[in-house]
N, C-alpha and C. Protein backbone atom coordinates (compact mmCIF):
# COMPACT_ATOMS: atom_id res chain seq x y z
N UNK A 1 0.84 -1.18 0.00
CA UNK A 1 0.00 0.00 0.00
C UNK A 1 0.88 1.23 0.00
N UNK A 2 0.55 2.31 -0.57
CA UNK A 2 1.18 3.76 -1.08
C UNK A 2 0.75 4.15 0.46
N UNK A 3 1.96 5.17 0.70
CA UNK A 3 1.91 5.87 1.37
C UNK A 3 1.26 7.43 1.25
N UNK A 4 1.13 7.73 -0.04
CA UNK A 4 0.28 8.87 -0.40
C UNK A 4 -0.80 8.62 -0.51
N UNK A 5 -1.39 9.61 -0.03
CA UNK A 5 -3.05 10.13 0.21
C UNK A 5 -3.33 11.34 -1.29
N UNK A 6 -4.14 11.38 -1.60
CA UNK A 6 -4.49 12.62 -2.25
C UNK A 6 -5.57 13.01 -1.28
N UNK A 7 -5.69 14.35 -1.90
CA UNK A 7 -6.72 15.14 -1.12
C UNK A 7 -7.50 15.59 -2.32
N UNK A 8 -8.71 14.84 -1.89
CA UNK A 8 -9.59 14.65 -3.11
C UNK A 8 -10.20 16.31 -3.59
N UNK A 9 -10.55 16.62 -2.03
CA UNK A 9 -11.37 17.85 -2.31
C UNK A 9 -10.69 18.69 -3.11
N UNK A 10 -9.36 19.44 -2.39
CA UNK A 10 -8.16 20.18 -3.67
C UNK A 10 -8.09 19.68 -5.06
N UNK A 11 -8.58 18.23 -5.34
CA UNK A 11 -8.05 17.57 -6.37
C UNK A 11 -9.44 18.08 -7.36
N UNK A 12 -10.61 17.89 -7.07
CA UNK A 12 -12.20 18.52 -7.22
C UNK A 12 -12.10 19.62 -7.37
N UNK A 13 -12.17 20.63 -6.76
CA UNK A 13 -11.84 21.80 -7.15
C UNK A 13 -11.36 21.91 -8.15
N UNK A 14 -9.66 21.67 -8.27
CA UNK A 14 -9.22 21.85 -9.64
C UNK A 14 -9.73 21.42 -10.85
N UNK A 15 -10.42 19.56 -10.96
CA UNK A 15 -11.14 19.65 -11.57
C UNK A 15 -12.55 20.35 -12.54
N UNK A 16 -13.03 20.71 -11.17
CA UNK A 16 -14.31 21.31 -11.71
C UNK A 16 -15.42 20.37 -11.26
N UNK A 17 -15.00 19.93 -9.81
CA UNK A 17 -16.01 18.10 -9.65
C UNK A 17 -16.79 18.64 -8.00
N UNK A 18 -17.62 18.08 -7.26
CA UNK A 18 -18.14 17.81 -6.67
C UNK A 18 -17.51 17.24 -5.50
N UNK A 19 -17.72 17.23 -4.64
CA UNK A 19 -17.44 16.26 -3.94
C UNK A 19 -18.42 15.60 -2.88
N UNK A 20 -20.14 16.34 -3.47
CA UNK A 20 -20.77 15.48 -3.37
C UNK A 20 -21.52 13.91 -3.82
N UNK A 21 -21.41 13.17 -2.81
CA UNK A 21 -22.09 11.93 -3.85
C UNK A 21 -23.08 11.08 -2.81
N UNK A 22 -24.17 10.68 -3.51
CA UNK A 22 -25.07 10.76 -3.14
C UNK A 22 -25.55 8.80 -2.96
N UNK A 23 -24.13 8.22 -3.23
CA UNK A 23 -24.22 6.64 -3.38
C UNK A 23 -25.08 6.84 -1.54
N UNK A 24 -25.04 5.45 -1.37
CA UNK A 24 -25.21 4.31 -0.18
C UNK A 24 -23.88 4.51 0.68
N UNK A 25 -23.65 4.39 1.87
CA UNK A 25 -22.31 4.24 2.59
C UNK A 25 -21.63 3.58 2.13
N UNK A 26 -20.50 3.24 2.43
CA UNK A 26 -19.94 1.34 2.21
C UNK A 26 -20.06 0.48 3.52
N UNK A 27 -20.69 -0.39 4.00
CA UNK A 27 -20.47 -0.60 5.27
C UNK A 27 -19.10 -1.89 5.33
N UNK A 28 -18.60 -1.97 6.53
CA UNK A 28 -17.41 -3.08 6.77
C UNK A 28 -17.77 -4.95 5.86
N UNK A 29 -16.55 -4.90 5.68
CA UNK A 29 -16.67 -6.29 4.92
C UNK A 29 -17.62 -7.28 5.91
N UNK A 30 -18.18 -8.07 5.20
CA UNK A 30 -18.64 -9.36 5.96
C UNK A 30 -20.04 -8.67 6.37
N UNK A 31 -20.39 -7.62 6.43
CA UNK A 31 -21.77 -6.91 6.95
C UNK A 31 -23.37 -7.47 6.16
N UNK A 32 -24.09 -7.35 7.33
CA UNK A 32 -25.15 -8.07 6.60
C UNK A 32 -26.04 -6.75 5.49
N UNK A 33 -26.78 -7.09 4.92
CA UNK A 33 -27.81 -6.19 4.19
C UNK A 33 -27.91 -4.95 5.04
N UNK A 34 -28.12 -3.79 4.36
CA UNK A 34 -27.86 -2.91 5.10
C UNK A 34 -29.18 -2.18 6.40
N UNK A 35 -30.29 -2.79 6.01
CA UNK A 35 -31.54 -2.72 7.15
C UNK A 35 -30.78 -3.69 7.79
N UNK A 36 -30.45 -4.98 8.51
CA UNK A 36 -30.08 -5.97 9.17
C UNK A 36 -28.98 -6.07 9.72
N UNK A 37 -27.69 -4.77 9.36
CA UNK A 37 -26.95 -4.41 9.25
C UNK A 37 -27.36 -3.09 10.72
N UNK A 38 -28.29 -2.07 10.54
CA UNK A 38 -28.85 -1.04 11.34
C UNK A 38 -29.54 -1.58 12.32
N UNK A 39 -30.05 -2.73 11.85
CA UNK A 39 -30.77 -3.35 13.49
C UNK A 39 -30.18 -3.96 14.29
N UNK A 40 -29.06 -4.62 13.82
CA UNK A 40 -27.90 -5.30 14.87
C UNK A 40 -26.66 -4.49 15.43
N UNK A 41 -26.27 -3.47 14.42
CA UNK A 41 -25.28 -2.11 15.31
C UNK A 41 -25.50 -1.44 16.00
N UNK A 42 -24.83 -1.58 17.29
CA UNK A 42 -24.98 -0.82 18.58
C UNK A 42 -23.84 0.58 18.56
N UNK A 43 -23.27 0.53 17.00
CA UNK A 43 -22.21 1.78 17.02
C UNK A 43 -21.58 1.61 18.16
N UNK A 44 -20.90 0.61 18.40
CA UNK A 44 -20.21 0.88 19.82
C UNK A 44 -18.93 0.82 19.31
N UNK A 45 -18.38 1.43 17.92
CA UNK A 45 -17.19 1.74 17.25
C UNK A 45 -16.34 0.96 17.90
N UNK A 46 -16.11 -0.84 18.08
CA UNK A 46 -15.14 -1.50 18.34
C UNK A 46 -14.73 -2.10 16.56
N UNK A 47 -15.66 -2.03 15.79
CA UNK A 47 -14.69 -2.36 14.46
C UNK A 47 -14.19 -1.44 14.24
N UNK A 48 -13.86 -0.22 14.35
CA UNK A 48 -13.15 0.95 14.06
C UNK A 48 -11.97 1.00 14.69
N UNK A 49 -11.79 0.71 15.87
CA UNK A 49 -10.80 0.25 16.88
C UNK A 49 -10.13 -0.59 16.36
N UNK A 50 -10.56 -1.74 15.77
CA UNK A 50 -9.76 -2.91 15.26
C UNK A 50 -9.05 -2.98 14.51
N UNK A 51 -9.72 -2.22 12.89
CA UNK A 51 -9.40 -1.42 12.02
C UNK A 51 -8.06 -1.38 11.63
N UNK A 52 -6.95 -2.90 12.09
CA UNK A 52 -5.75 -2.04 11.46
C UNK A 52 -4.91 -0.75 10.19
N UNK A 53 -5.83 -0.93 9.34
CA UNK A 53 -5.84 0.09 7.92
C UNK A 53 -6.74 1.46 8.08
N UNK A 54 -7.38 1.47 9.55
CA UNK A 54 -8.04 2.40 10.09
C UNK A 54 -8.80 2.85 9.05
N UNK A 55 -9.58 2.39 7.68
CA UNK A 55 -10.13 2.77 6.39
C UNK A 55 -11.36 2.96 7.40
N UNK A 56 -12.36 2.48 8.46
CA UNK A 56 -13.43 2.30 8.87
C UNK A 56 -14.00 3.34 9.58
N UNK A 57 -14.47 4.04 9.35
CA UNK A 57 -15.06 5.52 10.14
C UNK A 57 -16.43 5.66 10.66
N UNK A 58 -16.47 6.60 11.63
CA UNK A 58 -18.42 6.90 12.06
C UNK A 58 -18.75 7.56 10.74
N UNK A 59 -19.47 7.08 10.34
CA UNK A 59 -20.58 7.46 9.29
C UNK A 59 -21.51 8.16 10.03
N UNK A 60 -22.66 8.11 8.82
CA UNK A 60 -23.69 8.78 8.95
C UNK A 60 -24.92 7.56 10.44
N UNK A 61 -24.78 8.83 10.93
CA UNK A 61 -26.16 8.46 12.09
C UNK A 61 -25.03 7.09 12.99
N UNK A 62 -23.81 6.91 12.94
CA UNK A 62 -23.00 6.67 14.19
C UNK A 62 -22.94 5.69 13.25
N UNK A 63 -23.06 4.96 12.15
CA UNK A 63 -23.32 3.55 12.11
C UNK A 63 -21.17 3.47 10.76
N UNK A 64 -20.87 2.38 11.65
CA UNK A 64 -19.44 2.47 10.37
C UNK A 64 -19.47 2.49 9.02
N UNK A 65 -18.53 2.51 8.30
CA UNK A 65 -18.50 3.00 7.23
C UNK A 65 -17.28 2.29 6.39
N UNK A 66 -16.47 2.32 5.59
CA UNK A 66 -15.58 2.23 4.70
C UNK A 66 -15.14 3.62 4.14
N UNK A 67 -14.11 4.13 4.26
CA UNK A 67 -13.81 5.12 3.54
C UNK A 67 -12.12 4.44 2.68
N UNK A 68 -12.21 4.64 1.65
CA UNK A 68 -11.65 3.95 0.37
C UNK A 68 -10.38 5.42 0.27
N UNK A 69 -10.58 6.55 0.65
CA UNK A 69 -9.68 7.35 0.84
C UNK A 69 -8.60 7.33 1.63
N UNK A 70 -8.72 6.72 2.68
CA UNK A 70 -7.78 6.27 3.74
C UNK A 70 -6.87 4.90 3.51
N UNK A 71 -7.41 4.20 2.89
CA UNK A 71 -6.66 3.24 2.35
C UNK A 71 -7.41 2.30 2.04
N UNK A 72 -7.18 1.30 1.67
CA UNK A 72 -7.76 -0.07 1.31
C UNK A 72 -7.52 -1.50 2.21
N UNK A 73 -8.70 -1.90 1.75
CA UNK A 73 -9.29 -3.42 2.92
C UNK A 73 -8.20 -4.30 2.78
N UNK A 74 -7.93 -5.17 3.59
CA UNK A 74 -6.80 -6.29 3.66
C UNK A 74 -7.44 -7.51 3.98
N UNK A 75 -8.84 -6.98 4.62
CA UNK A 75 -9.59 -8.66 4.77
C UNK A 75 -8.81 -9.01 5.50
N UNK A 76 -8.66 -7.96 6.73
CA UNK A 76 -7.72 -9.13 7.79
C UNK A 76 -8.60 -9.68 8.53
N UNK A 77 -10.10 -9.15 8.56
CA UNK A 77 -10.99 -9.86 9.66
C UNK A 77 -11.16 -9.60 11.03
N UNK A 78 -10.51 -8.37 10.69
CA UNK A 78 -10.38 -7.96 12.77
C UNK A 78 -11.57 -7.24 12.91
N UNK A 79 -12.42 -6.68 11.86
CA UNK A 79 -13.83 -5.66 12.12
C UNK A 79 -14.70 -7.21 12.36
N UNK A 80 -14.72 -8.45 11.75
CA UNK A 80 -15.71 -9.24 12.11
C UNK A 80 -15.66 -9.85 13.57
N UNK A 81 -13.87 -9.96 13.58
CA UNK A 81 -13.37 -10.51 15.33
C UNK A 81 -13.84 -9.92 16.23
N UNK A 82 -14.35 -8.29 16.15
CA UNK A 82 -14.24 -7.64 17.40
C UNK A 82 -15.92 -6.83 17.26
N UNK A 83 -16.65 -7.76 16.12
CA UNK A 83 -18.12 -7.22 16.11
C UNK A 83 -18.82 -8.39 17.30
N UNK A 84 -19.51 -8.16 18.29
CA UNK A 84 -20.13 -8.26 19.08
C UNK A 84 -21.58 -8.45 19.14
N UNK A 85 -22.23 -7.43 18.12
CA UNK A 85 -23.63 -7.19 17.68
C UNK A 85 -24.31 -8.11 16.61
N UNK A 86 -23.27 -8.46 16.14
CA UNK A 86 -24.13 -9.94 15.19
C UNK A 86 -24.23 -8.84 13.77
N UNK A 87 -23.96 -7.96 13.91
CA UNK A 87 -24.15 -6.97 12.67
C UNK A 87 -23.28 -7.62 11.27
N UNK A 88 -21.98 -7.74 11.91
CA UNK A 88 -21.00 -8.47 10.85
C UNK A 88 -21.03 -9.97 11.24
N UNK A 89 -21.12 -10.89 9.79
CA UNK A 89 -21.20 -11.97 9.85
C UNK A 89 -20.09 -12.73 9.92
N UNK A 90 -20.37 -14.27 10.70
CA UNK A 90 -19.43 -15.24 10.75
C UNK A 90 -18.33 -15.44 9.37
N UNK A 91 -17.20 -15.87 9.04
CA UNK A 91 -17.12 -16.02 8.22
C UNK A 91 -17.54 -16.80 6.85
N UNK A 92 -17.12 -18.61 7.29
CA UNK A 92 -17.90 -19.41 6.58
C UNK A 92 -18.22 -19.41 5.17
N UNK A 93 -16.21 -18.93 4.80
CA UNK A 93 -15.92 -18.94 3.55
C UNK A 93 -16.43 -18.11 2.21
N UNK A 94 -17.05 -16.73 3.16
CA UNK A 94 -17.98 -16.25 2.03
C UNK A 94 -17.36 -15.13 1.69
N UNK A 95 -17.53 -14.68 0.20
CA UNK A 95 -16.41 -12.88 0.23
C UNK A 95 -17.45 -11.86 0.71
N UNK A 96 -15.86 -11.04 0.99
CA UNK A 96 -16.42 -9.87 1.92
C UNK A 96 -17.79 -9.31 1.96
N UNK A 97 -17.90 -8.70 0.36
CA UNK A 97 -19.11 -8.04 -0.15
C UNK A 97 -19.34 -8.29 -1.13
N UNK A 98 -20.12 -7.72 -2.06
CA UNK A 98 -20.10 -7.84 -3.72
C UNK A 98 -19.14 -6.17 -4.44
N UNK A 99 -18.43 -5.46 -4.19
CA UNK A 99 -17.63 -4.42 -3.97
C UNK A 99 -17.34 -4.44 -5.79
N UNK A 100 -16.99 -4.38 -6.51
CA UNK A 100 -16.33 -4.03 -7.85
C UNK A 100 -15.87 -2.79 -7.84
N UNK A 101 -14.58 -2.28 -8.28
CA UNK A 101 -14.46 -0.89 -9.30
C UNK A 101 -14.75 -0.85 -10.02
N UNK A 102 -15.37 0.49 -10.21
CA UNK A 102 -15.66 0.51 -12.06
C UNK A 102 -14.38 2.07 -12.21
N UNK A 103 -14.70 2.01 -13.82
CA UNK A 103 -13.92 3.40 -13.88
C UNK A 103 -14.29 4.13 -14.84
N UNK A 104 -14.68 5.29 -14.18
CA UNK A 104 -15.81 6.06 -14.86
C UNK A 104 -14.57 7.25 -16.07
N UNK A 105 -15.73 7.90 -16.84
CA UNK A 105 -14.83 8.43 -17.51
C UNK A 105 -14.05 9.87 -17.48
N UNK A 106 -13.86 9.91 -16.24
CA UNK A 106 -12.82 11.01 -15.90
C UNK A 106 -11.43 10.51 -15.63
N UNK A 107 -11.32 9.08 -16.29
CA UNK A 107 -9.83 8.70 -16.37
C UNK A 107 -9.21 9.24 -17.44
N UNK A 108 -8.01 9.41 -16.26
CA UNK A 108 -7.21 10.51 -17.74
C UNK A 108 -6.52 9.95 -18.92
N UNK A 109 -6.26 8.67 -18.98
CA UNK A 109 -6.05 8.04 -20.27
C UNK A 109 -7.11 8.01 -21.07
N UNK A 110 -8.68 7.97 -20.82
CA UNK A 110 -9.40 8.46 -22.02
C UNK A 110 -9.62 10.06 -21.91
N UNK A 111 -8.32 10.84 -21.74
CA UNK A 111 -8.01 12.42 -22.39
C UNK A 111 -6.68 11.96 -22.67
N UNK A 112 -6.19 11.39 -22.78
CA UNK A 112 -4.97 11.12 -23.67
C UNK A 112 -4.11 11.14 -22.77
N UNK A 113 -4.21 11.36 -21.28
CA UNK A 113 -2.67 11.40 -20.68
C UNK A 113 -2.52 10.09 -19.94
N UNK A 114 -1.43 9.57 -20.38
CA UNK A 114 -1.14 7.93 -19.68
C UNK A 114 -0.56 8.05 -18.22
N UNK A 115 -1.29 7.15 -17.75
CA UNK A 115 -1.40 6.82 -16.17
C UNK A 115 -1.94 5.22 -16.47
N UNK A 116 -0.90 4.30 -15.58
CA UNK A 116 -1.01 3.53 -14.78
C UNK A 116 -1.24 2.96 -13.58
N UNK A 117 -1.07 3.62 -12.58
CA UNK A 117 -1.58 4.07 -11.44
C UNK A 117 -2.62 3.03 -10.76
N UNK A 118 -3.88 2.50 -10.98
CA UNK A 118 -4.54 1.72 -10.62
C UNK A 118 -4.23 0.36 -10.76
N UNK A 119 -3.65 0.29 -11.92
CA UNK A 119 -2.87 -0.82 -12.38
C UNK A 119 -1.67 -1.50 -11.64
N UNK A 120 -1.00 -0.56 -11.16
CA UNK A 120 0.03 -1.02 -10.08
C UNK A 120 -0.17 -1.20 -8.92
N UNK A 121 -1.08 -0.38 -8.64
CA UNK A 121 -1.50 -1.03 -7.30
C UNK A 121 -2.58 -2.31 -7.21
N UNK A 122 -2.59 -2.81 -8.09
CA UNK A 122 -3.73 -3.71 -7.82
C UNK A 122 -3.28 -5.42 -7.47
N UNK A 123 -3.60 -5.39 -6.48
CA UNK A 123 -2.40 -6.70 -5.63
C UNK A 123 -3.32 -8.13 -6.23
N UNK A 124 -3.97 -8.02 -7.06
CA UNK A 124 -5.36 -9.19 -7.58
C UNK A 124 -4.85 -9.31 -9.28
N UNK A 125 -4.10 -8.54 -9.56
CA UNK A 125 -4.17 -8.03 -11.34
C UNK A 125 -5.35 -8.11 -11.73
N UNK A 126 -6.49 -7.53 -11.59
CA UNK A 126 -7.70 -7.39 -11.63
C UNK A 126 -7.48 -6.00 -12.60
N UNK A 127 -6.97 -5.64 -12.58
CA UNK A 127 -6.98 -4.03 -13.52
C UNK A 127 -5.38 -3.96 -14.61
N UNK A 128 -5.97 -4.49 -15.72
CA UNK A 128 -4.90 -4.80 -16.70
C UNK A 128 -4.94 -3.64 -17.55
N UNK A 129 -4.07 -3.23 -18.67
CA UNK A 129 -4.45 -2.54 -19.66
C UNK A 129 -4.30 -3.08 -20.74
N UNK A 130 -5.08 -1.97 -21.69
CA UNK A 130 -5.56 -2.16 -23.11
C UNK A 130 -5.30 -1.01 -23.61
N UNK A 131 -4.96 -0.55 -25.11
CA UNK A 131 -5.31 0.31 -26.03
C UNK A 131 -6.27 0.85 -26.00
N UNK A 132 -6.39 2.15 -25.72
CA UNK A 132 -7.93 2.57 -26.41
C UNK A 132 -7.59 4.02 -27.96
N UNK A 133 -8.53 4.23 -28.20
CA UNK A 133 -8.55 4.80 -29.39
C UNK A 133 -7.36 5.95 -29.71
N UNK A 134 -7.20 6.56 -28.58
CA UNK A 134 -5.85 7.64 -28.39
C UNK A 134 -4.46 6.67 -29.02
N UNK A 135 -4.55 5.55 -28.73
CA UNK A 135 -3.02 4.74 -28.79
C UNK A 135 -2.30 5.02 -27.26
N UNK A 136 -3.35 4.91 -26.16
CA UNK A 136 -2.78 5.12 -24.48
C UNK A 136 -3.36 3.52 -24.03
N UNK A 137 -2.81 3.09 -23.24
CA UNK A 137 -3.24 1.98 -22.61
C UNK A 137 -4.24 2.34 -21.62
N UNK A 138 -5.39 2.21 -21.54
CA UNK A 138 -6.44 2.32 -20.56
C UNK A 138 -6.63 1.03 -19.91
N UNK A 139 -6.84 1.40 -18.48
CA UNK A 139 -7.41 0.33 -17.67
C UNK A 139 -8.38 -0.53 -17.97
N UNK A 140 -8.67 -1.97 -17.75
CA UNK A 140 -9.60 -2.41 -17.97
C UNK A 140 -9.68 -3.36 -16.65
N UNK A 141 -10.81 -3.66 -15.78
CA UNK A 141 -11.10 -4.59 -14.89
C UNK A 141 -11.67 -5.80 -15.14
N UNK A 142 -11.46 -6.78 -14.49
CA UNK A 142 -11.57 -8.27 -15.13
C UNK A 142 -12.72 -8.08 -13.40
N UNK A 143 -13.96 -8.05 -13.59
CA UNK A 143 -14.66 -8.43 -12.45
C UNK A 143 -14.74 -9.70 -11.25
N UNK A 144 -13.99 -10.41 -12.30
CA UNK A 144 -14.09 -11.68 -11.63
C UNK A 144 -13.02 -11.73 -10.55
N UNK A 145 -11.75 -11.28 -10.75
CA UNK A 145 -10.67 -11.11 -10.19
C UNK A 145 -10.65 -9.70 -9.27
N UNK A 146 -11.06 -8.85 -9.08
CA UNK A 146 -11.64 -7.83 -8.66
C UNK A 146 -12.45 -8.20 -7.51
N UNK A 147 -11.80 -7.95 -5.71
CA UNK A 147 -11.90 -8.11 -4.49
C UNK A 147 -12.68 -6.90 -3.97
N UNK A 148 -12.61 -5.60 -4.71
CA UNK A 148 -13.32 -4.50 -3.82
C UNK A 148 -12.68 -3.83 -2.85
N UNK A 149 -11.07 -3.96 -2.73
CA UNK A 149 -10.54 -3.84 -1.81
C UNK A 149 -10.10 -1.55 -1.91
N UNK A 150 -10.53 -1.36 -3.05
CA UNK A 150 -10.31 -0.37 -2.54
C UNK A 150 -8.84 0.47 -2.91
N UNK A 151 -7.82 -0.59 -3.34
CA UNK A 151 -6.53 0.02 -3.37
C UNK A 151 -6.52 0.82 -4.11
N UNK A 152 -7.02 0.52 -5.78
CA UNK A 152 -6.79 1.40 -6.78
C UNK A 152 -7.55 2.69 -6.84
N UNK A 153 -8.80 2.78 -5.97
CA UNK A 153 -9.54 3.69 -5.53
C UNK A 153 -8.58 5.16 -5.07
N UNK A 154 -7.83 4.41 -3.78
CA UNK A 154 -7.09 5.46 -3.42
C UNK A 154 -6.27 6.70 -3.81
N UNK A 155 -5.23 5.84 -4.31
CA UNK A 155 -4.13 6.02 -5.20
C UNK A 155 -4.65 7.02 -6.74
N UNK A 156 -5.71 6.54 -7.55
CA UNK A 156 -6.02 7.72 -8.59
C UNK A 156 -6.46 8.73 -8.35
N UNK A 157 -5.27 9.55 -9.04
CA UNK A 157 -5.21 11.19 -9.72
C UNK A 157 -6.38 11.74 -10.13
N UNK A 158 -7.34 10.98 -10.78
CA UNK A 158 -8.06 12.36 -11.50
C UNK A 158 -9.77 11.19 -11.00
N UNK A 159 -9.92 10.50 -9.86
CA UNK A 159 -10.70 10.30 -9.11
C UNK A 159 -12.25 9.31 -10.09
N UNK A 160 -10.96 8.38 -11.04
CA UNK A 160 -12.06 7.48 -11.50
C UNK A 160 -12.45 6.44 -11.22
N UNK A 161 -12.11 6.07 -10.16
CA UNK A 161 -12.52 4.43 -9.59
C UNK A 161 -13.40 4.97 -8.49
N UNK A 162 -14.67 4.10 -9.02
CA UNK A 162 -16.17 4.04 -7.88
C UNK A 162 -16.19 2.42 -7.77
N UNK A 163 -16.33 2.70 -6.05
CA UNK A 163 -16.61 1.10 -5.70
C UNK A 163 -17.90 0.98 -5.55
N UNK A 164 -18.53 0.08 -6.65
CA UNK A 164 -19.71 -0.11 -6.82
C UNK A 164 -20.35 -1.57 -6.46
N UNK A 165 -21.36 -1.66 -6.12
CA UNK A 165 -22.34 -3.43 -5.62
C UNK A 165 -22.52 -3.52 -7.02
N UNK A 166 -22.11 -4.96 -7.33
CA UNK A 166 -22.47 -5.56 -9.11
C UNK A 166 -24.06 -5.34 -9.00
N UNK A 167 -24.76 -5.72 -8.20
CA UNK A 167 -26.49 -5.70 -7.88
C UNK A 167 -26.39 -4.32 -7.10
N UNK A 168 -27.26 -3.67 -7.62
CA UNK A 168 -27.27 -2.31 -6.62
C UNK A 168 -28.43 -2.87 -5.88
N UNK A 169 -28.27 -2.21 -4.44
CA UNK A 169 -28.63 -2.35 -3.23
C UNK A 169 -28.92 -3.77 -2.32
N UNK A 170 -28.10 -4.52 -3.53
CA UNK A 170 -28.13 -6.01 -2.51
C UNK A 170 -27.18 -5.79 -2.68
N UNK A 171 -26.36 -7.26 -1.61
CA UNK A 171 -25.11 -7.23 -1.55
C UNK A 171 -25.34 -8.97 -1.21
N UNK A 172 -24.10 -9.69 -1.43
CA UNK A 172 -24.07 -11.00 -1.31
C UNK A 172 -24.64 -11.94 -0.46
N UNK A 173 -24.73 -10.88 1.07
CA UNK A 173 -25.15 -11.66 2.27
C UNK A 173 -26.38 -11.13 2.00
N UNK A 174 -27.28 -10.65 1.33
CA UNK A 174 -28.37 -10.46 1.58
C UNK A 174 -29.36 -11.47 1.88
N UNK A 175 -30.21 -11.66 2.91
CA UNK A 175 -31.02 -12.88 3.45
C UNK A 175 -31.75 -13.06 2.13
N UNK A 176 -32.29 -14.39 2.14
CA UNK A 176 -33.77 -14.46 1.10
C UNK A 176 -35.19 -14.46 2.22
């Protein structure tokens, strides 16, 4: 993991971007659906504590969070070790979340300037490149190989990786 942070907001600005967004939280790996998720957290911020990558923050209305700015998930399992509330689930071999990057098109290789950047950090090779029409190698993500972890999130310059649920608003553990 990079030791640099960007600072998105300065980075927005210059853009010309927002830095509002209006997604869903992210909640901690292993978390159940996110109603089932609110009825079993007592916010008693011990996965935040645990947190070695400290990525895990009070969110909105006390309840944790994922912030992908701070760094990326390692799946070490210490937010499920030290959940108490039944909120985060047993393990029992299941992945974290359903998490993907996508990469939207404010990557700067589709404006012609080459960056690799997501690509190197990606500890899965989940984010290979390709040619695109410029003659720049653009990122491409192989979903399947693609953990959600967040790394390549961090690390880009011009703020095109969104960690997105392949199913919007379910997520893997969702009960039937």
């Amino acid at each position: 993991m990079s030791n640099n942070t960007f600072d998105r907001s300065r980075r927005n600005f210059i853009l010309g971007q927002s830095d509002q967004k209006t997604s869903p939280p992210i909640r901690p790996p292993w978390s159940h659906n996110d109603q089932r998720f609110m009825e079993c957290c007592s916010q008693c911020q011990k996965c935040l504590d645990a947190c070695p990558g400290k990525i895990l923050i009070k969110g909105e209305g006390g309840y944790p969070a994922v912030n992908f700015e701070l760094g990326e998930c390692t799946f070490c399992e210490a937010c499920v070790e030290a959940c108490e509330d039944g909120a985060l689930m047993p393990l029992n071999n299941q992945p974290p979340w359903s998490l993907k990057a996508s990469i939207n098109p404010e990557c700067l290789t589709f404006k012609g300037i080459t960056c690799q950047t997501c690509i190197e950090m990606c500890g899965t090779r989940a984010l290979t490149s390709l040619f695109n029409a410029q003659g720049i190698t653009s990122p491409q993500i192989n979903t399947d190989l693609c953990t959600g972890c967040g790394a390549c999130f961090q690390v880009c310059p011009s703020g095109s990786i969104e960690m997105m649920t392949l199913q919007p608003g379910k997520t893997d553990h969702e009960e039937n």
